[in-house]
Protein backbone atom coordinates (compact mmCIF):
# COMPACT_ATOMS: atom_id res chain seq x y z
CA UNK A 1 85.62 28.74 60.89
CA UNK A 2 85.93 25.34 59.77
CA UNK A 3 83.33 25.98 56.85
CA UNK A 4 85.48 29.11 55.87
CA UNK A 5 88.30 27.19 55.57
CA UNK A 6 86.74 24.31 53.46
CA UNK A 7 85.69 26.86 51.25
CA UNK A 8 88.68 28.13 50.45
CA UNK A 9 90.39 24.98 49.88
CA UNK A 10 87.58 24.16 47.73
CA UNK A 11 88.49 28.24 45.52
CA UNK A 12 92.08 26.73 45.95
CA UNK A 13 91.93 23.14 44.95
CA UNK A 14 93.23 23.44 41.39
CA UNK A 15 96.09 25.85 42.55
CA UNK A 16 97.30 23.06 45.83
CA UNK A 17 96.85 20.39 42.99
CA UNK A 18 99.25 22.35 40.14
CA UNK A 19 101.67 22.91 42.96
CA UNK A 20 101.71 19.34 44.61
CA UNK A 21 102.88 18.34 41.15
CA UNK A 22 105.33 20.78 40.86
CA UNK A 23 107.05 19.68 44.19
CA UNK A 24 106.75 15.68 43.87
CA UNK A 25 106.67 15.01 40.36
CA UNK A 26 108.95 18.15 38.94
CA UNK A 27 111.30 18.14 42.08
CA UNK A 28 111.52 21.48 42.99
CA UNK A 29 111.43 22.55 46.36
CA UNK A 30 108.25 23.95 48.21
CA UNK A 31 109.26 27.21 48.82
CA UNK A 32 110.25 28.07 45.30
CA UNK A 33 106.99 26.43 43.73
CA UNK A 34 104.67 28.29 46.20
CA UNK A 35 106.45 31.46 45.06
CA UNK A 36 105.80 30.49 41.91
CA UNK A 37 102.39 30.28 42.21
CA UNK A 38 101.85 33.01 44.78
CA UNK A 39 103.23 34.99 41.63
CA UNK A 40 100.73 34.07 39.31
CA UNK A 41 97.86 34.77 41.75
CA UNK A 42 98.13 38.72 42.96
CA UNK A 43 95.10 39.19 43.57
CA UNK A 44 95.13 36.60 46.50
CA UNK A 45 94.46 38.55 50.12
CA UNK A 46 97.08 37.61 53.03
CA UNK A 47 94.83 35.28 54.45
CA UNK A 48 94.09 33.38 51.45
CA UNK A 49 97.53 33.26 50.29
CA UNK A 50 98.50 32.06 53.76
CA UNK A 51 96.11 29.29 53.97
CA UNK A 52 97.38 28.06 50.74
CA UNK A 53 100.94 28.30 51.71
CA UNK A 54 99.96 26.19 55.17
CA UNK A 55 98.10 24.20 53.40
CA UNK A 56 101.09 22.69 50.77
CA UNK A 57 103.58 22.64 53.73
CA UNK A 58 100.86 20.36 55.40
CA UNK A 59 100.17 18.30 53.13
CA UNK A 60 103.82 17.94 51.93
CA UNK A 61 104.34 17.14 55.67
CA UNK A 62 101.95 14.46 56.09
CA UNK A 63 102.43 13.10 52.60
CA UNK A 64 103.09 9.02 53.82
CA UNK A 65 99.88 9.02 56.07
CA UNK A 66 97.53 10.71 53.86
CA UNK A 67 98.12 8.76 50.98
CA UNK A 68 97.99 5.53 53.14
CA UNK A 69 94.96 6.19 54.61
CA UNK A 70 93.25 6.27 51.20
CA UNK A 71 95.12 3.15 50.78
CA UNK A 72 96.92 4.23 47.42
CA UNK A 73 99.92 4.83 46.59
CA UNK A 74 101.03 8.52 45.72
CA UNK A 75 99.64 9.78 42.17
CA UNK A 76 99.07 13.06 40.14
CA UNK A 77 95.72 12.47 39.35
CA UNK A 78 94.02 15.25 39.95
CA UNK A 79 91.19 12.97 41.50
CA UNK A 80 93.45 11.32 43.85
CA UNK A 81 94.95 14.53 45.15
CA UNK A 82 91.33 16.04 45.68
CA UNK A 83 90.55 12.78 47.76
CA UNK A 84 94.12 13.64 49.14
CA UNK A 85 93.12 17.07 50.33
CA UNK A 86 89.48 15.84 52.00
CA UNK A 87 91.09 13.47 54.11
CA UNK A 88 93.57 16.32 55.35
CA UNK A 89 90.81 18.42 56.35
CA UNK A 90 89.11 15.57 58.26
CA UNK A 91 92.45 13.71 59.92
CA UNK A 92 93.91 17.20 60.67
CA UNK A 93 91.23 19.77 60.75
CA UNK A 94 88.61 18.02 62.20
CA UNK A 95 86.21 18.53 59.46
CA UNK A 96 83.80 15.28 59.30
CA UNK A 97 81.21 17.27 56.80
CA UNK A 98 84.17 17.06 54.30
CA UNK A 99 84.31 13.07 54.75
CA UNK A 100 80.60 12.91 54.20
CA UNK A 101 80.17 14.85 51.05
CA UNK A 102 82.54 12.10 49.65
CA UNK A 103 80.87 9.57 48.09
CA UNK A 104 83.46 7.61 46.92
CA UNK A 105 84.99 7.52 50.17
CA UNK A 106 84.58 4.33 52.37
CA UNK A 107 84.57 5.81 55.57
CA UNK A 108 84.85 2.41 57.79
CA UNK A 109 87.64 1.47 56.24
CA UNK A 110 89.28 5.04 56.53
CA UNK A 111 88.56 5.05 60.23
CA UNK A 112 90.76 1.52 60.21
CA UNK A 113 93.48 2.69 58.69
CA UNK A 114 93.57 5.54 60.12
CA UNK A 115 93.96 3.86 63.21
CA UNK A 116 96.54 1.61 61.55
CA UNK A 117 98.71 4.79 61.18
CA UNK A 118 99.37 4.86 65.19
CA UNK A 119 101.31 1.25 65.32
CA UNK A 120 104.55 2.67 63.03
CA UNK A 121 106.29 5.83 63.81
CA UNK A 122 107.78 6.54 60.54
CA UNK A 123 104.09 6.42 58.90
CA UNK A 124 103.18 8.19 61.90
CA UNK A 125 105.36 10.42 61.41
CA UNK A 126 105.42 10.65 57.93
CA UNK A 127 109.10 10.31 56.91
CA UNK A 128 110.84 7.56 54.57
CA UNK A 129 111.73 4.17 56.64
CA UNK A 130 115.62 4.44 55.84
CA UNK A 131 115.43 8.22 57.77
CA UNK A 132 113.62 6.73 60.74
CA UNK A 133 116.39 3.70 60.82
CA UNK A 134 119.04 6.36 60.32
CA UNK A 135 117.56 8.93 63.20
CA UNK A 136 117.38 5.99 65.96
CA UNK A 137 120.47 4.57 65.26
CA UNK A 138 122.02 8.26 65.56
CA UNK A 139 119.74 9.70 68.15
CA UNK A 140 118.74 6.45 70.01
CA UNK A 141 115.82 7.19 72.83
CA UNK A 142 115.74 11.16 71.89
CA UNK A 143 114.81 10.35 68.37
CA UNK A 144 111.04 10.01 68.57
CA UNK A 145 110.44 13.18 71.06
CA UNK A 146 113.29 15.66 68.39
CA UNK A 147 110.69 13.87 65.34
CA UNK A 148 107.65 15.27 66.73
CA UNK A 149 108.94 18.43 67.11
CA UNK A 150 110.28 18.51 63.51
CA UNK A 151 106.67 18.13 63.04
CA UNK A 152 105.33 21.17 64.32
CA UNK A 153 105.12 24.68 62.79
CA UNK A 154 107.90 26.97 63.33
CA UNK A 155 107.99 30.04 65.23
CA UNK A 156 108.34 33.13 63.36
CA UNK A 157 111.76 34.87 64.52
CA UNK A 158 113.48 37.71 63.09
CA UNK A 159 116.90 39.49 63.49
CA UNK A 160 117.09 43.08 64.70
CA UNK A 161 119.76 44.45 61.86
CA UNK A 162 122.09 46.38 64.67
CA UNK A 163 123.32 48.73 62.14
CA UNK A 164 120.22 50.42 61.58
CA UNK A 165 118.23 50.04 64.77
CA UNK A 166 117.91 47.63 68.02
CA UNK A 167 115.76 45.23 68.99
CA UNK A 168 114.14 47.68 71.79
CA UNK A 169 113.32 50.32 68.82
CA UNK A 170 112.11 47.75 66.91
CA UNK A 171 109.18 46.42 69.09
CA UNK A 172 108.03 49.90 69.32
CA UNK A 173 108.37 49.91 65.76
CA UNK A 174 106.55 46.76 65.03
CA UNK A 175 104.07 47.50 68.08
CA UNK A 176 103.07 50.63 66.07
CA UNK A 177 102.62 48.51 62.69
CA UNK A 178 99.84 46.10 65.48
CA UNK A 179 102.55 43.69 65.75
CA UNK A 180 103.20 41.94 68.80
CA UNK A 181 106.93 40.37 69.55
CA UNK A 182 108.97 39.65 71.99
CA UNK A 183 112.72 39.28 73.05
CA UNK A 184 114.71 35.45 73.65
CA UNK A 185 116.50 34.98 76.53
CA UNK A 186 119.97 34.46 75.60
CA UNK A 187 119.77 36.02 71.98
CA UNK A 188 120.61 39.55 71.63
CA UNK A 189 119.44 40.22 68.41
CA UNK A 190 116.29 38.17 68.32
CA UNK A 191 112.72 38.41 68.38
CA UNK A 192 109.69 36.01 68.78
CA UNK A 193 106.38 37.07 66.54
CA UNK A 194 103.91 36.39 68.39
CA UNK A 195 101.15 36.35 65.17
CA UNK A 196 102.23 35.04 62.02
CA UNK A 197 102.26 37.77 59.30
CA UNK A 198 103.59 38.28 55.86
CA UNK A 199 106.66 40.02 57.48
CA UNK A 200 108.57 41.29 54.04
CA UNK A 201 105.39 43.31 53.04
CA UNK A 202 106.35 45.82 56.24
CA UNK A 203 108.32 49.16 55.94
CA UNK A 204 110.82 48.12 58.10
CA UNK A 205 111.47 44.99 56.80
CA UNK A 206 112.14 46.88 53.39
CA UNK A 207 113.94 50.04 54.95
CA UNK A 208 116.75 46.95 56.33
CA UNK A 209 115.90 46.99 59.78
CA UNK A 210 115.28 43.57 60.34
CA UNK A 211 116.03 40.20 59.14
CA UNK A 212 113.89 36.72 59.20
CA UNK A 213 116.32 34.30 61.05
CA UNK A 214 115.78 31.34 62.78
CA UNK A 215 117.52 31.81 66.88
CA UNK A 216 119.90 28.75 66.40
CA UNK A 217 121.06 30.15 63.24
CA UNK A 218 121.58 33.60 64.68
CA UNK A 219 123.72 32.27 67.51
CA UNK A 220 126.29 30.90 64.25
CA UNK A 221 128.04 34.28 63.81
CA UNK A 222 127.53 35.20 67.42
CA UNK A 223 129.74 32.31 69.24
CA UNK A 224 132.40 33.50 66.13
CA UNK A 225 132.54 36.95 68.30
CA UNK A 226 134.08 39.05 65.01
CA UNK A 227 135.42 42.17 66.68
CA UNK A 228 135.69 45.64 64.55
CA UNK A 229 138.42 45.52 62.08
CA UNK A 230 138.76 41.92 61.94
CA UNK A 231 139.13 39.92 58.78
CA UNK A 232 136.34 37.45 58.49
CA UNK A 233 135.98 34.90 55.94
CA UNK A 234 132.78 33.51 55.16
CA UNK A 235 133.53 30.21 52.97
CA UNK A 236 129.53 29.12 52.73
CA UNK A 237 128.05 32.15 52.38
CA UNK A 238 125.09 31.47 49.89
CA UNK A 239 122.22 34.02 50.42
CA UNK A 240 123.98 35.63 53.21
CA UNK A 241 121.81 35.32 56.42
CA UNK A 242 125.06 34.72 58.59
CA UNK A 243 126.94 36.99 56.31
CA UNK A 244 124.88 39.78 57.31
CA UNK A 245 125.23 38.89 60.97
CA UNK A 246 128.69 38.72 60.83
CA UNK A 247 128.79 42.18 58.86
CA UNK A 248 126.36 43.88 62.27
CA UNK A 249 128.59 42.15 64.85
CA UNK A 250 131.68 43.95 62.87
CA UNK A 251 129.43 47.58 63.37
CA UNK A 252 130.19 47.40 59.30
CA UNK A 253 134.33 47.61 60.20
CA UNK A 254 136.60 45.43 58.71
CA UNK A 255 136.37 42.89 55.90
CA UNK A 256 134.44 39.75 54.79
CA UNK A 257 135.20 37.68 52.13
CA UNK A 258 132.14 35.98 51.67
CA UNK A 259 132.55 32.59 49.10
CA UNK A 260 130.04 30.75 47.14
CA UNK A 261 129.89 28.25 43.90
CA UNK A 262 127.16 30.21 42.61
CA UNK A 263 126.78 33.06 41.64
CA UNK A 264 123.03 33.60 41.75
CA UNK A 265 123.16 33.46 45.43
CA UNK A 266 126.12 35.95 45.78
CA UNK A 267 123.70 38.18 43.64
CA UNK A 268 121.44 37.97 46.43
CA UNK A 269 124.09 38.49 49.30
CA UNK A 270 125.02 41.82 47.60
CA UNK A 271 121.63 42.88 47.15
CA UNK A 272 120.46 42.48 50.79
CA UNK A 273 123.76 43.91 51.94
CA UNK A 274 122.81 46.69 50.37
CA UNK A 275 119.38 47.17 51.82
CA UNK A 276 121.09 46.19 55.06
CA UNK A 277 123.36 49.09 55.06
CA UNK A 278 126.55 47.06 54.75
CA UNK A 279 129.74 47.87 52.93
CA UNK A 280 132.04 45.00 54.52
CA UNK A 281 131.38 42.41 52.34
CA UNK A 282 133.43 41.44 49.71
CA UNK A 283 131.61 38.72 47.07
CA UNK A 284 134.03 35.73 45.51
CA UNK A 285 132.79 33.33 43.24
CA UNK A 286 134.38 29.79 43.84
CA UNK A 287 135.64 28.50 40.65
CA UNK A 288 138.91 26.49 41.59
CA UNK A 289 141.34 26.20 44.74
CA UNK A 290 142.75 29.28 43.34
CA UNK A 291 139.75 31.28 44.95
CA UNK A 292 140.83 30.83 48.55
CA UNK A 293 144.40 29.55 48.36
CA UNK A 294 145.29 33.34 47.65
CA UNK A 295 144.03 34.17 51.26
CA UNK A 296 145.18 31.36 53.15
CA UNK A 297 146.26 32.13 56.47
CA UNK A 298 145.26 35.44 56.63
CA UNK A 299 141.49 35.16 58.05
CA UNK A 300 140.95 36.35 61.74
CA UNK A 301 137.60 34.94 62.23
CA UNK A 302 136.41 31.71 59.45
CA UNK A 303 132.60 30.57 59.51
CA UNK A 304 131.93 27.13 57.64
CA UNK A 305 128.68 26.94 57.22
CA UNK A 306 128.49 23.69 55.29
CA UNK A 307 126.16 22.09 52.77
CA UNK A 308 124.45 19.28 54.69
CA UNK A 309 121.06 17.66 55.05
CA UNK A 310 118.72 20.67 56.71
CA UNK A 311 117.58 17.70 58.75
CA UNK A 312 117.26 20.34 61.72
CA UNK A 313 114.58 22.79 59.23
CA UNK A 314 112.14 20.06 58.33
CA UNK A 315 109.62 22.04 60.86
CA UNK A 316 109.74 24.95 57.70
CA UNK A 317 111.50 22.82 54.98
CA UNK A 318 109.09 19.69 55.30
CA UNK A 319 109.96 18.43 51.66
CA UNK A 320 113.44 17.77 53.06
CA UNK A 321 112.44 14.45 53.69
CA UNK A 322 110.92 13.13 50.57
CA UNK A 323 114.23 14.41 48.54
CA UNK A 324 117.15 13.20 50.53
CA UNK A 325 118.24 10.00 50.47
CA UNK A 326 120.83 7.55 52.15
CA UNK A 327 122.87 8.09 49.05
CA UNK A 328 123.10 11.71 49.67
CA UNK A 329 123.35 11.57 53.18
CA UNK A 330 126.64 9.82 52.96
CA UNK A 331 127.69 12.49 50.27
CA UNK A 332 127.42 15.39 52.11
CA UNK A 333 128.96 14.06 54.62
CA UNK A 334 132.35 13.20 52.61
CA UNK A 335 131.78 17.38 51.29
CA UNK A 336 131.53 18.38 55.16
CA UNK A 337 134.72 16.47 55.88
CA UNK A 338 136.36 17.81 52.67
CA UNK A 339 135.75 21.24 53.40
CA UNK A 340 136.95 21.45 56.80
CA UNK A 341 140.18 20.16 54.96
CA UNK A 342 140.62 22.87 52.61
CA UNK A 343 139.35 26.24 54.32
CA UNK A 344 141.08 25.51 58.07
CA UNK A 345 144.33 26.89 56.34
CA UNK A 346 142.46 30.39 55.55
CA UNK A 347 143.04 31.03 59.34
CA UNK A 348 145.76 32.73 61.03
CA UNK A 349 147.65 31.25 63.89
CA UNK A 350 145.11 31.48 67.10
CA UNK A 351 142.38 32.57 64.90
CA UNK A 352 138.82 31.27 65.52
CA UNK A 353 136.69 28.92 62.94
CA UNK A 354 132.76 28.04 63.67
CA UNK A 355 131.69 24.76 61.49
CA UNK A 356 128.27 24.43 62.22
CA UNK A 357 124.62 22.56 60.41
CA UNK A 358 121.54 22.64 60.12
CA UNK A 359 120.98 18.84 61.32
CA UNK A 360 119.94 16.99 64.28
CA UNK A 361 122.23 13.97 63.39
CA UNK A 362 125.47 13.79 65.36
CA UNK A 363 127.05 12.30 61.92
CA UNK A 364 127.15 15.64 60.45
CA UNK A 365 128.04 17.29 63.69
CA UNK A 366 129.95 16.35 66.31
CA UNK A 367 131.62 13.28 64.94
CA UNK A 368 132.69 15.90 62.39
CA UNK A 369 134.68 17.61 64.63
CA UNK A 370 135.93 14.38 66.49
CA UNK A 371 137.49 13.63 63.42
CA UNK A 372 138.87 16.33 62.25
CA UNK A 373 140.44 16.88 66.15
CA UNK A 374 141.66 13.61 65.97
CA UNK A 375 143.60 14.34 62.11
CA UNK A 376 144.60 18.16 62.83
CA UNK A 377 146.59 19.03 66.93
CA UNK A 378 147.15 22.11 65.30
CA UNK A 379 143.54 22.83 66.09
CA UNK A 380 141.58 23.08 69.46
CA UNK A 381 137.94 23.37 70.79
CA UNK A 382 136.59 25.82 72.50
CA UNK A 383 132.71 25.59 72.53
CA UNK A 384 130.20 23.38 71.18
CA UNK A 385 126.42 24.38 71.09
CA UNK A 386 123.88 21.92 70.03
CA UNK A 387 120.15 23.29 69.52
CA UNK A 388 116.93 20.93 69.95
CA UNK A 389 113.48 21.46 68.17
CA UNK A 390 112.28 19.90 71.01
CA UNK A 391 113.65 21.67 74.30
CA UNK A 392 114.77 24.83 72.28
CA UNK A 393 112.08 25.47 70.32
CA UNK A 394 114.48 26.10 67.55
CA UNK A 395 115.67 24.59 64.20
CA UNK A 396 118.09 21.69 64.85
CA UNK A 397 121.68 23.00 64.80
CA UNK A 398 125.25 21.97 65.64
CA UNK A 399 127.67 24.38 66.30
CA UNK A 400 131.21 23.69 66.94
CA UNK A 401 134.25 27.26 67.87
CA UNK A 402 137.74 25.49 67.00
CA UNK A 403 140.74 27.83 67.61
CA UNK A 404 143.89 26.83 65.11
CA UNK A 405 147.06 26.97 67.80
CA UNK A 406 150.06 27.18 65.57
């Protein structure tokens, strides 16, 4: 297996190499540049476009460690990165007989260093210094056991589209395509795939049946609880994943505004709406106040979904760490707080608002809501979810249900 897989790493070299660059030294994230290049190789099998894909999001992951162990810092040349890529297969695949077909490779002091790695967590770990500062100081003790986990692959979960079928019809479904899933305790419209597959090349993902969703992002528009008829406003929509939710927990009756500041991902919402079966959803561009001061206090149900680090997805969205910074940290945080400020008048009088994030730091969650308590008594709380990589097996997500009083 092992000399399958070095072989084709070897075929893919020059493509991991291309994209590395386009990820660290163009800035764009993974997932867009392995598209890219997934694009301009069709002839690829599944398998071999997986491994590839697995491949960049491990070596993205364990960028700090790899390059230290080699004992340079990070470069482009296409050298380097080769050397980059043999010491992956050996520290994380096991696979000596690439180590010894490296010449240039002193192996003694590889084996130190490598050992070196084990005395500092955030080398260990492979994340920035400032992020491991910022994660203790915020997380204390839990930090280092929630870091691992961000670590780890993610489980493959998708979101049984209850407009067009339910999660029951869809296992038989899937079971029929040879796919094995299962239900989650304590999340309806979820299920667990067991095997990793290329999920959008399946009938029913393209017939709108089913959605790929993360659990703790599915329970977003569930602890809303939109009831038929209701009007819902959706002020962060972007692609529309919670959108869509929202739009199935309605059974497709009632309204959502859904709001953006770009249009390209409103383009999106209204094309998987579409495939999804939906006819709810109502698209608005954000271009000034004037694009939700029109509805204010007229929204039954309001979902913020706010910008913020996607600290919580670095187990799929590894390159999260090598692009944030302190700087931006503390930016999205003044965004979060400014946001709550404007769109908590688009509810009526005891309607409901869910803020939640995609991060594991309480900065961005809870103490978000403290404050905004603590500035607004017209507001209340009435639930608060927090979901661990760790114990739930989830992306890391904060969740807060605020009912406005008066």
């Amino acid at each position: 297996m092992m000399t399958t897989l070095r072989v084709i790493l070897q075929e893919l070299t020059p493509a991991i190499i291309d994209t590395l660059r386009v990820v660290f030294w163009q800035n764009v994230y993974a997932t867009k540049a392995i598209e890219q290049t997934l694009k301009l190789h069709p002839d690829w099998e599944d398998s071999k476009r997986a491994i590839f894909s697995d491949t960049i999001y491990d070596l993205i992951r364990w960028w700090r460690p790899l390059w230290f162990i080699i004992d340079k810092e990070p470069s482009e040349n296409p050298e380097d990165l080769q050397k980059l890529i043999t010491i992956y297969l050996f520290t994380k695949k096991g696979d000596l007989t690439a180590l010894q077909n490296k010449k240039d490779l002193d192996t003694s002091q590889l084996f130190q260093r490598i050992q070196s790695t084990k005395h500092s967590r955030a080398l260990r770990e492979s994340i920035p210094d400032w992020l491991d500062a910022q994660g203790e100081k915020e997380l204390g003790m839990r930090w280092e056991q929630v870091l691992v986990a961000l670590n780890k692959k993610p489980d493959l979960i998708i979101r049984a589209n209850s407009l067009k079928t339910t999660p029951k019809e869809l296992l038989m479904i899937l079971r029929k395509d040879g796919i094995i899933a299962e239900p989650i305790d304590g999340n309806p419209d979820a299920l667990f795939i067991i095997e990793k597959i290329n999920v959008f090349k399946l009938p029913s993902f393209n017939a709108g049946l089913f959605e790929v969703q993360d659990a703790a992002s599915q329970m977003v528009s569930r602890i809303l609880d939109p009831r038929s008829g209701m009007r819902v406003v959706d002020a962060c929509a972007g692609e529309g994943s919670k959108t869509l939710h929202l739009a199935a927990l309605l059974k497709n009756k009632g309204k959502i505004i859904a709001m953006d500041t770009q249009e390209w991902r409103l383009r999106e919402l209204r094309k998987r709406a579409k495939k999804a079966g939906v006819d709810t959803i109502e698209t608005r561009l954000i271009t000034s106040s004037k694009s939700y001061k029109r509805i204010k206090g007229t929204a039954d149900r309001l979902l913020l979904d706010v910008p913020c680090s996607g600290l919580g997805t670095l187990r799929r969205n590894p390159d999260i760490r090598w692009k944030l910074t302190a700087t931006d940290l503390e930016r999205l945080k003044s965004v979060q707080q400014d946001l709550l400020e404007k769109y908590c008048t688009l509810l009526k009088p005891q309607g409901h608002m869910a803020y939640s994030v995609c991060s594991i730091l309480p900065s961005e969650g809870e103490e978000q809501i403290q404050r905004f308590l603590k500035n607004h008594n017209e507001f209340r709380r009435l639930d608060e979810k927090r979901y661990w990589p760790d114990i739930d097996r989830t992306d890391g997500f904060y969740i807060a249900l605020l009912q406005r009083t008066s």
